[in-house]
PDB file of N, CA and C in Angstrom:
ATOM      1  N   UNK A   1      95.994 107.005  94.694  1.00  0.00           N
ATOM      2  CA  UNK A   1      95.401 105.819  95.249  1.00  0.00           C
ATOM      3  C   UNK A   1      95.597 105.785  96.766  1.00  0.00           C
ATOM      4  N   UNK A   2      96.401 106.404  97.312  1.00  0.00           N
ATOM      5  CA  UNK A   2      96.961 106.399  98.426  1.00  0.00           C
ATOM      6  C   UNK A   2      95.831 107.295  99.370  1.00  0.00           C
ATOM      7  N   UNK A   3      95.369 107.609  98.633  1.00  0.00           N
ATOM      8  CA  UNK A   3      94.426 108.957  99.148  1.00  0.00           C
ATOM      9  C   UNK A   3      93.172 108.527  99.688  1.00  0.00           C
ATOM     10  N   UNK A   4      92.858 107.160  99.334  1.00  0.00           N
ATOM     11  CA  UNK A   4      91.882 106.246  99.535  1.00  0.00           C
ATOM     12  C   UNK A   4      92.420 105.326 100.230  1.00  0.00           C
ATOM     13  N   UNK A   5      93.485 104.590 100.344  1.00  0.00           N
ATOM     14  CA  UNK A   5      94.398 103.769 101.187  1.00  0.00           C
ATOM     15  C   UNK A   5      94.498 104.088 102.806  1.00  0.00           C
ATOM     16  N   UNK A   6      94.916 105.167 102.669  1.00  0.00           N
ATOM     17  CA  UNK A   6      95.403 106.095 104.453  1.00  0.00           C
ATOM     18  C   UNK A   6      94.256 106.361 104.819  1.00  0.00           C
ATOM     19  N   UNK A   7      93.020 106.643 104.551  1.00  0.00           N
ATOM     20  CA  UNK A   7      91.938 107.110 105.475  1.00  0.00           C
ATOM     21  C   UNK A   7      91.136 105.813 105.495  1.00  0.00           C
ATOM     22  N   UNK A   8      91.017 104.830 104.543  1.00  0.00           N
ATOM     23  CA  UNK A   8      90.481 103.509 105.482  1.00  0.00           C
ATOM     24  C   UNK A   8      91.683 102.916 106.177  1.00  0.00           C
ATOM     25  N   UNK A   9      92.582 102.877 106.720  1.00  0.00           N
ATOM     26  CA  UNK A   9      93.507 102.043 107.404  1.00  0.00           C
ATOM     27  C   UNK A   9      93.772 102.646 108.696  1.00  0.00           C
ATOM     28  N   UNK A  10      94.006 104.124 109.071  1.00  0.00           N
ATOM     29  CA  UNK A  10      93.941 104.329 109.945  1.00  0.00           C
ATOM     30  C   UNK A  10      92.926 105.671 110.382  1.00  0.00           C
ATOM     31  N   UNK A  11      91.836 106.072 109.911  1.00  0.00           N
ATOM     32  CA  UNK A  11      90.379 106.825 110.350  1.00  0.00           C
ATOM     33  C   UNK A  11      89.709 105.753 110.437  1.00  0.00           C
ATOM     34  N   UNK A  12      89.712 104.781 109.339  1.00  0.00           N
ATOM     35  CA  UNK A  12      88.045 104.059 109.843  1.00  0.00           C
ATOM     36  C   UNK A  12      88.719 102.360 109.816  1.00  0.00           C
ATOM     37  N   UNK A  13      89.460 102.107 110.020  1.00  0.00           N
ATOM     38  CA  UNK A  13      90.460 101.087 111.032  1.00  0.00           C
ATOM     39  C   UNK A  13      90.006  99.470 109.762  1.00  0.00           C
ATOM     40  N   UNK A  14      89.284  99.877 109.167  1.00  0.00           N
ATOM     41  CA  UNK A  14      89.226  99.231 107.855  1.00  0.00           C
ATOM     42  C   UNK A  14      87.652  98.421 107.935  1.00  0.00           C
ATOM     43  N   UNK A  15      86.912  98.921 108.476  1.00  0.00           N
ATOM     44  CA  UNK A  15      85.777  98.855 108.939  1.00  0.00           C
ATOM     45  C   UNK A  15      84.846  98.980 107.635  1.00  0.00           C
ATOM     46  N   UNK A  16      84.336  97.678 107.928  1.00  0.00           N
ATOM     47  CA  UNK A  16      83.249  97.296 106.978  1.00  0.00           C
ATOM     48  C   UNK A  16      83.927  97.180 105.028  1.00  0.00           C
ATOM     49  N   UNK A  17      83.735  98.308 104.275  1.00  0.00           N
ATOM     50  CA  UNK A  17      83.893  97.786 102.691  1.00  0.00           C
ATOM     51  C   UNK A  17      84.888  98.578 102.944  1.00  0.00           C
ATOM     52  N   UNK A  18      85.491  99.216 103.824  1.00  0.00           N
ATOM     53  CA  UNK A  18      86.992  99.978 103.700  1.00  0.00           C
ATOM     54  C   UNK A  18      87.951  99.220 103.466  1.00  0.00           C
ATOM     55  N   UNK A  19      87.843  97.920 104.162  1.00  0.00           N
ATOM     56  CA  UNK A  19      88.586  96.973 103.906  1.00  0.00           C
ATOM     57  C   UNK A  19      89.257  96.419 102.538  1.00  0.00           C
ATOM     58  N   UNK A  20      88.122  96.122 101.850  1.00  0.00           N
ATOM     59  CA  UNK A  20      88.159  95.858 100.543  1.00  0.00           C
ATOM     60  C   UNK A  20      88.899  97.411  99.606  1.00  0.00           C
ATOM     61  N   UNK A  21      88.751  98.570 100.003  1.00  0.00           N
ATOM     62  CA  UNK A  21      88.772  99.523  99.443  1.00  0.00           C
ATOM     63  C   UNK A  21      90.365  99.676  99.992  1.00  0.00           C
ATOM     64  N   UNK A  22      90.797  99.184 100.654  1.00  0.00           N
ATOM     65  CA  UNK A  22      92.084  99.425 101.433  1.00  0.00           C
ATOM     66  C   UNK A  22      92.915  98.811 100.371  1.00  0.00           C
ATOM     67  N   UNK A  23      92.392  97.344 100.468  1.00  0.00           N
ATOM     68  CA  UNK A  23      93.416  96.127  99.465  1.00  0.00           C
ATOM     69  C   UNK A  23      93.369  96.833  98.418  1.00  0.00           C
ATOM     70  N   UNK A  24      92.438  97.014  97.315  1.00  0.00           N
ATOM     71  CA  UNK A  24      92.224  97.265  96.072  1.00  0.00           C
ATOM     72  C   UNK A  24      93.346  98.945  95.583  1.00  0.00           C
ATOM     73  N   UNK A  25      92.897  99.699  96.850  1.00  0.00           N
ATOM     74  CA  UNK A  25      93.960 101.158  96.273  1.00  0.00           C
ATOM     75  C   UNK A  25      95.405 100.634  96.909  1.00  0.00           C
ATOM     76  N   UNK A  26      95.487 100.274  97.703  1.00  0.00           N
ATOM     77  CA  UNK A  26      97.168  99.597  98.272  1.00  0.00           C
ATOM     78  C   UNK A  26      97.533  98.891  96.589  1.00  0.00           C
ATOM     79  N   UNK A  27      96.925  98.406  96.530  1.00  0.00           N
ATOM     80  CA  UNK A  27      97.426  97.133  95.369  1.00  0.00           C
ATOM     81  C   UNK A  27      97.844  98.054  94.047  1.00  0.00           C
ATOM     82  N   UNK A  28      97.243  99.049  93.900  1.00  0.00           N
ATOM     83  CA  UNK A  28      96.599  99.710  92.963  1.00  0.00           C
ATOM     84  C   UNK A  28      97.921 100.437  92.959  1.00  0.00           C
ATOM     85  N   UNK A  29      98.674 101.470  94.206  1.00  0.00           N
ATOM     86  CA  UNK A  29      99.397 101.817  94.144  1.00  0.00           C
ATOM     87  C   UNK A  29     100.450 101.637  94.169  1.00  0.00           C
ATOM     88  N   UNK A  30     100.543 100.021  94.488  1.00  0.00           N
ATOM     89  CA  UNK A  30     102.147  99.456  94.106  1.00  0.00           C
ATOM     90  C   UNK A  30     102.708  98.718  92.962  1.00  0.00           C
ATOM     91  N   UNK A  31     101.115  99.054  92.064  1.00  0.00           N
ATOM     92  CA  UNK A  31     101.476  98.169  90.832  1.00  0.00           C
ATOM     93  C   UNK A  31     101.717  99.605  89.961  1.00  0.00           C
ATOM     94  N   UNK A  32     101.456 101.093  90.090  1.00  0.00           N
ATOM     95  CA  UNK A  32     101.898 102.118  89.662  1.00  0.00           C
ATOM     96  C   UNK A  32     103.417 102.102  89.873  1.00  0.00           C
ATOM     97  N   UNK A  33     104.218 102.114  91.341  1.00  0.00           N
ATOM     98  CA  UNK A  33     105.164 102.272  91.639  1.00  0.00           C
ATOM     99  C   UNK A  33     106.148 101.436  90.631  1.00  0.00           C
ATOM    100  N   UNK A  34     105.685 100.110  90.441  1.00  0.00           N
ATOM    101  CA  UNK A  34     105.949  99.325  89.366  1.00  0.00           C
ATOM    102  C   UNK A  34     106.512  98.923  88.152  1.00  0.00           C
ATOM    103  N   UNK A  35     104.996 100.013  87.903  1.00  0.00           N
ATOM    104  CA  UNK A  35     105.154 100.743  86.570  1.00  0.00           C
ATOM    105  C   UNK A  35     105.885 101.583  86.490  1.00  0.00           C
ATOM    106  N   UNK A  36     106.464 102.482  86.867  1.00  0.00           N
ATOM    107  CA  UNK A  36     107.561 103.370  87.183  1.00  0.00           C
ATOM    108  C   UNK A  36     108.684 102.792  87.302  1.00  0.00           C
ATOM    109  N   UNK A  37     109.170 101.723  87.933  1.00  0.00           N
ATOM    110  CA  UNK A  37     110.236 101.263  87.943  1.00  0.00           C
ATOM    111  C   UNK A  37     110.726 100.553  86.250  1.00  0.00           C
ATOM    112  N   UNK A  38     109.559 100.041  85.856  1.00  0.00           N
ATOM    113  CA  UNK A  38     109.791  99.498  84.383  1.00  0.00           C
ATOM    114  C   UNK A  38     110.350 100.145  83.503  1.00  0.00           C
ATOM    115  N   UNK A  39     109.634 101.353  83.713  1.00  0.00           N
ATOM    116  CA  UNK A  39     109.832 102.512  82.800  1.00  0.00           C
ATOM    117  C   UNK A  39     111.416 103.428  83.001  1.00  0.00           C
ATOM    118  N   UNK A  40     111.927 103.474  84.071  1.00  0.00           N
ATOM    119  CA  UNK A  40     112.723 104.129  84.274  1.00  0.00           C
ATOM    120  C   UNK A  40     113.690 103.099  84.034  1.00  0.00           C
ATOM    121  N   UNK A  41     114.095 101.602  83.865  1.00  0.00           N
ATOM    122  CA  UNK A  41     114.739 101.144  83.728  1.00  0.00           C
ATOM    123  C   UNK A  41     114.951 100.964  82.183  1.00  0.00           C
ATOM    124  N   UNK A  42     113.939 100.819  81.160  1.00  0.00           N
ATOM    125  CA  UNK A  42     113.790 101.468  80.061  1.00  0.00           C
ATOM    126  C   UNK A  42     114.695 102.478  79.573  1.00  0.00           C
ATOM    127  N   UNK A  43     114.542 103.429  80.480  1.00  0.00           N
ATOM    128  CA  UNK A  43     114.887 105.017  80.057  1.00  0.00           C
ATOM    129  C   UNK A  43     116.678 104.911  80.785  1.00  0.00           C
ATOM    130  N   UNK A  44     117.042 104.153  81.803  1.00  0.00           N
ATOM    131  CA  UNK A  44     118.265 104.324  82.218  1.00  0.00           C
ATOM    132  C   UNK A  44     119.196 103.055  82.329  1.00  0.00           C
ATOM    133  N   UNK A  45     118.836 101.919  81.265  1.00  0.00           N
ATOM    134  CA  UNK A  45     119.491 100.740  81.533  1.00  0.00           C
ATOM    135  C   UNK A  45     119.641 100.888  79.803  1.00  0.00           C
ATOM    136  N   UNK A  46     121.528 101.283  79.314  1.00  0.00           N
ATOM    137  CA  UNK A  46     121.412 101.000  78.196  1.00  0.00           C
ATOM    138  C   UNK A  46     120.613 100.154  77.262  1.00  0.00           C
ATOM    139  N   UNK A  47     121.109  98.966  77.433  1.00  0.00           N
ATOM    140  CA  UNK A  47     120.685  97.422  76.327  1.00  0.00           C
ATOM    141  C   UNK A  47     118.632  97.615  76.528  1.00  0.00           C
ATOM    142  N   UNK A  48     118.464  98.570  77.358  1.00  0.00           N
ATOM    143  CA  UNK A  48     116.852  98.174  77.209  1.00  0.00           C
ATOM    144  C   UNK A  48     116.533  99.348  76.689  1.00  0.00           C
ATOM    145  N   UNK A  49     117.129  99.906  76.677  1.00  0.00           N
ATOM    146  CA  UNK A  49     116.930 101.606  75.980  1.00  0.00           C
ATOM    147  C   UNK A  49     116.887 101.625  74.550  1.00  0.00           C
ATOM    148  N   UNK A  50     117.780 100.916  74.498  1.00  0.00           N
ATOM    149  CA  UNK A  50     118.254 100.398  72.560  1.00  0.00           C
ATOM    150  C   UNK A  50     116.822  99.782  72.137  1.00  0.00           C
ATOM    151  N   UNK A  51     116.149  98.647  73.107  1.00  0.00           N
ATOM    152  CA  UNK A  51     115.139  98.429  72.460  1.00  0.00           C
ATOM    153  C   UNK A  51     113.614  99.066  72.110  1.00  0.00           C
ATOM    154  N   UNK A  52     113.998 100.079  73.348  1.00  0.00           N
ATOM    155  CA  UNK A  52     112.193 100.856  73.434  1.00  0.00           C
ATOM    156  C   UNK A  52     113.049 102.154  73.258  1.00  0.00           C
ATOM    157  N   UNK A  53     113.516 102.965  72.505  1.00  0.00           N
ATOM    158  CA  UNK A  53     114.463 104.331  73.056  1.00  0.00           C
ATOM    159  C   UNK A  53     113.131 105.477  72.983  1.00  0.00           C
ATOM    160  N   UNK A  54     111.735 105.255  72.258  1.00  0.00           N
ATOM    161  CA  UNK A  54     110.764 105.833  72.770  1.00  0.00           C
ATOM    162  C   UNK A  54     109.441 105.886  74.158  1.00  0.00           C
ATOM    163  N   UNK A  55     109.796 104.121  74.249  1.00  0.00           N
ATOM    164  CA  UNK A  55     108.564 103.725  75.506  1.00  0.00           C
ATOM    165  C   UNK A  55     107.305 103.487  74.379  1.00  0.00           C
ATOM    166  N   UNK A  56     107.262 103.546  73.420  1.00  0.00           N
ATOM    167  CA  UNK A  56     106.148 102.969  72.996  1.00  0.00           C
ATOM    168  C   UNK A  56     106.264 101.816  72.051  1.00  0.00           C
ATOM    169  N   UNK A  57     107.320 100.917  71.657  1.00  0.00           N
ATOM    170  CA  UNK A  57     107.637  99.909  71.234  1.00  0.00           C
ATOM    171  C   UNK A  57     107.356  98.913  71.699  1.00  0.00           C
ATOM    172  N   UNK A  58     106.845  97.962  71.146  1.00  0.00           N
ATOM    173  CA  UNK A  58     106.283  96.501  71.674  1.00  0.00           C
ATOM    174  C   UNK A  58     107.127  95.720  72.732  1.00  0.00           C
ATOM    175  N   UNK A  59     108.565  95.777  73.076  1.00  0.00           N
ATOM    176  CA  UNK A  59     109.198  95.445  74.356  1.00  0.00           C
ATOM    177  C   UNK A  59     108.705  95.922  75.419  1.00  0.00           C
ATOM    178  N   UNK A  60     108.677  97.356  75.568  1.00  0.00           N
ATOM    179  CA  UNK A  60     108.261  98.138  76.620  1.00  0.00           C
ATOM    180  C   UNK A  60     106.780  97.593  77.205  1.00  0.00           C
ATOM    181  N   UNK A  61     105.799  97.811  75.896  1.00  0.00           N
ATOM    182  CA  UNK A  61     104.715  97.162  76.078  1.00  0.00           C
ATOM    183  C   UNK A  61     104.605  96.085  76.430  1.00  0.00           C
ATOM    184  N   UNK A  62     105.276  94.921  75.892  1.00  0.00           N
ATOM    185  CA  UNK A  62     105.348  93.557  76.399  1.00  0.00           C
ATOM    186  C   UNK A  62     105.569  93.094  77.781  1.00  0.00           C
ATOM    187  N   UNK A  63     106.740  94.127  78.171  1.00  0.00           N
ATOM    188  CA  UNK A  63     107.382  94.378  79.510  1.00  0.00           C
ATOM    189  C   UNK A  63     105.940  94.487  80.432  1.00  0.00           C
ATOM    190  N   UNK A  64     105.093  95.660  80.467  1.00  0.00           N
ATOM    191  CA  UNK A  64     104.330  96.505  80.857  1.00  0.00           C
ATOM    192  C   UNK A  64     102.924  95.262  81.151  1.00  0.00           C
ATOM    193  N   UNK A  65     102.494  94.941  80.277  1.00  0.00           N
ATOM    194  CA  UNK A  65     101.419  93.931  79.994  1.00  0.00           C
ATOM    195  C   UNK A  65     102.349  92.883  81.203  1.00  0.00           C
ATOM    196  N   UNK A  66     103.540  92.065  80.879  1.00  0.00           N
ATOM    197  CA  UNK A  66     103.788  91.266  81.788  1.00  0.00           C
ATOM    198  C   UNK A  66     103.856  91.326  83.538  1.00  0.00           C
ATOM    199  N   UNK A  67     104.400  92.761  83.481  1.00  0.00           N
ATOM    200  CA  UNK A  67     104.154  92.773  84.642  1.00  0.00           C
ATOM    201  C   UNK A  67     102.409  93.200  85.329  1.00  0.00           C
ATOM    202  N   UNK A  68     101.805  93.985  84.624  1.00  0.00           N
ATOM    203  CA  UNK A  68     100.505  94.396  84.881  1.00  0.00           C
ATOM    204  C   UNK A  68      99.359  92.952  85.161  1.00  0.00           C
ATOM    205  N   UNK A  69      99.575  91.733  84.327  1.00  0.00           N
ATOM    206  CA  UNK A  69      99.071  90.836  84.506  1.00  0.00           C
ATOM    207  C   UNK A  69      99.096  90.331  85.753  1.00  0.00           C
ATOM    208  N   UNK A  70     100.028  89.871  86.616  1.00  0.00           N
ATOM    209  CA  UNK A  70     100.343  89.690  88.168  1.00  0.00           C
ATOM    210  C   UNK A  70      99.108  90.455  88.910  1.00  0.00           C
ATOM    211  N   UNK A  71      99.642  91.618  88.894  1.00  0.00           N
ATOM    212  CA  UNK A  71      99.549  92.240  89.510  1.00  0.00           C
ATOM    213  C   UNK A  71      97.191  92.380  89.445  1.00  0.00           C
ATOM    214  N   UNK A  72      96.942  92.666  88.598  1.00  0.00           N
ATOM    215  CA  UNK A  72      95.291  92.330  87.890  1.00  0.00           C
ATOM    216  C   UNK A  72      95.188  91.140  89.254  1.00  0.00           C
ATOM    217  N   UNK A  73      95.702  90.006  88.772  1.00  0.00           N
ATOM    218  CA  UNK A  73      95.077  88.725  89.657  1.00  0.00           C
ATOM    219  C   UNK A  73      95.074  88.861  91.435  1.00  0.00           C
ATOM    220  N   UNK A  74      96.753  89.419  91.104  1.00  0.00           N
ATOM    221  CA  UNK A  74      96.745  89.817  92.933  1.00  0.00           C
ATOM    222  C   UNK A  74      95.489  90.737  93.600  1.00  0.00           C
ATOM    223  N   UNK A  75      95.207  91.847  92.372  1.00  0.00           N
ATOM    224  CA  UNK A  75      94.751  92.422  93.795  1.00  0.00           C
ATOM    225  C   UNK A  75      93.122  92.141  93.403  1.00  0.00           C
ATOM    226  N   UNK A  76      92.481  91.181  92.267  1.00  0.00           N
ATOM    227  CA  UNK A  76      91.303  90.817  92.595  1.00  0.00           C
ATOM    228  C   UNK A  76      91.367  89.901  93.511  1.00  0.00           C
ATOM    229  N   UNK A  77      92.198  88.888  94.352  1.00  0.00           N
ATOM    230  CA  UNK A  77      92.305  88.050  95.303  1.00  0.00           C
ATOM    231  C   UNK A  77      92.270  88.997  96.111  1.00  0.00           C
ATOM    232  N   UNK A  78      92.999  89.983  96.522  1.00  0.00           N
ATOM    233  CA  UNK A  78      93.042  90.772  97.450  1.00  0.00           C
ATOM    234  C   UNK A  78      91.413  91.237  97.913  1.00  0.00           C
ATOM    235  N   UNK A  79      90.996  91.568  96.697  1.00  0.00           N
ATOM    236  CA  UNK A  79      89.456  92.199  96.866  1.00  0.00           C
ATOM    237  C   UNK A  79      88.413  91.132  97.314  1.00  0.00           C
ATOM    238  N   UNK A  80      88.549  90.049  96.833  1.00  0.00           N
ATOM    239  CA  UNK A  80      88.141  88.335  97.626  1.00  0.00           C
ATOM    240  C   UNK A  80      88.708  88.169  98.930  1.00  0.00           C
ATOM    241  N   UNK A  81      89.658  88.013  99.411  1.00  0.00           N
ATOM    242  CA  UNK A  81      89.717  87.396 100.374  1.00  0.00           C
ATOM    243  C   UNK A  81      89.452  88.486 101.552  1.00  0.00           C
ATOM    244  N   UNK A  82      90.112  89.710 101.188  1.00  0.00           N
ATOM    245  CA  UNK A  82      89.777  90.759 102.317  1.00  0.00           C
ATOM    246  C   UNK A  82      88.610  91.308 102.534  1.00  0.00           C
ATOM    247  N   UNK A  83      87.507  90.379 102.597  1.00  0.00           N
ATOM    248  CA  UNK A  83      86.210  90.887 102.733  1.00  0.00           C
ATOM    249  C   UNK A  83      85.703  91.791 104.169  1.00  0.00           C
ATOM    250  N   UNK A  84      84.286  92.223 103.851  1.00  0.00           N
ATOM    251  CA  UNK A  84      84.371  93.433 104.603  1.00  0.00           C
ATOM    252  C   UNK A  84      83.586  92.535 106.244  1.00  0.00           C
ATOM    253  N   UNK A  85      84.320  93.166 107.514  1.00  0.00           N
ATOM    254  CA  UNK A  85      83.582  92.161 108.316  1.00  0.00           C
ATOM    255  C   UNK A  85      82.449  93.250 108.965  1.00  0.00           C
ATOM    256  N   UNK A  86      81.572  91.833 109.891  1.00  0.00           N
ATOM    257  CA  UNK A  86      80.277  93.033 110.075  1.00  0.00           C
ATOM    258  C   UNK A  86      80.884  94.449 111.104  1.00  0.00           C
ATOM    259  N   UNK A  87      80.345  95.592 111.017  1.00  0.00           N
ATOM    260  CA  UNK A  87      80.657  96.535 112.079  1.00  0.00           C
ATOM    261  C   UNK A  87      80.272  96.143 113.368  1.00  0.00           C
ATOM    262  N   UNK A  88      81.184  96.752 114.084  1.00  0.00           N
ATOM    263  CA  UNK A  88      80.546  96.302 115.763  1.00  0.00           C
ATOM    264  C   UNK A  88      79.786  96.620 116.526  1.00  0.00           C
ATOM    265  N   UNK A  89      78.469  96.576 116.811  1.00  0.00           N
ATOM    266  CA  UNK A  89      77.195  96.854 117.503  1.00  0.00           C
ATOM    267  C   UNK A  89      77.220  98.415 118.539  1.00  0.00           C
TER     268      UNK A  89
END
């Protein structure tokens, strides 16, 4: 996601729908990072390990869905409010 992030933010300075394309993969990639953190706490925090000790048990999932929900709303606001402005003449 990042790969789409870094070249509208600083090549095309977020100019025009880059903008929008900026928020949406930024958002995109910190709700991965996220997800990673969930998961690894899963995998390295006894008492939560006991409950998912595969990652595919309905805690994990529950976990996963809860946090993923946030994150859905944030970055369609993100994609709203950071609209694209006109280019400059």
């Amino acid at each position: 996601m990042l790969a789409f992030a870094i070249p509208a933010r600083y090549l095309l300075h977020l100019a025009g729908a880059w903008r929008r394309v900026y928020a949406v993969s930024a958002s995109i990639a910190v709700y991965l990072d996220v997800f990673v953190l969930v998961a690894q706490l899963f995998i390295k925090v006894p008492s939560l390990h006991a409950l998912a000790p595969t990652g595919s048990e309905p805690p994990f999932v529950i976990s996963e869905i809860v946090v993923m929900a946030p994150f859905i709303a944030l970055t369609i606001a993100a994609a709203i409010k950071f609209r694209a402005e006109p280019l400059p003449a």
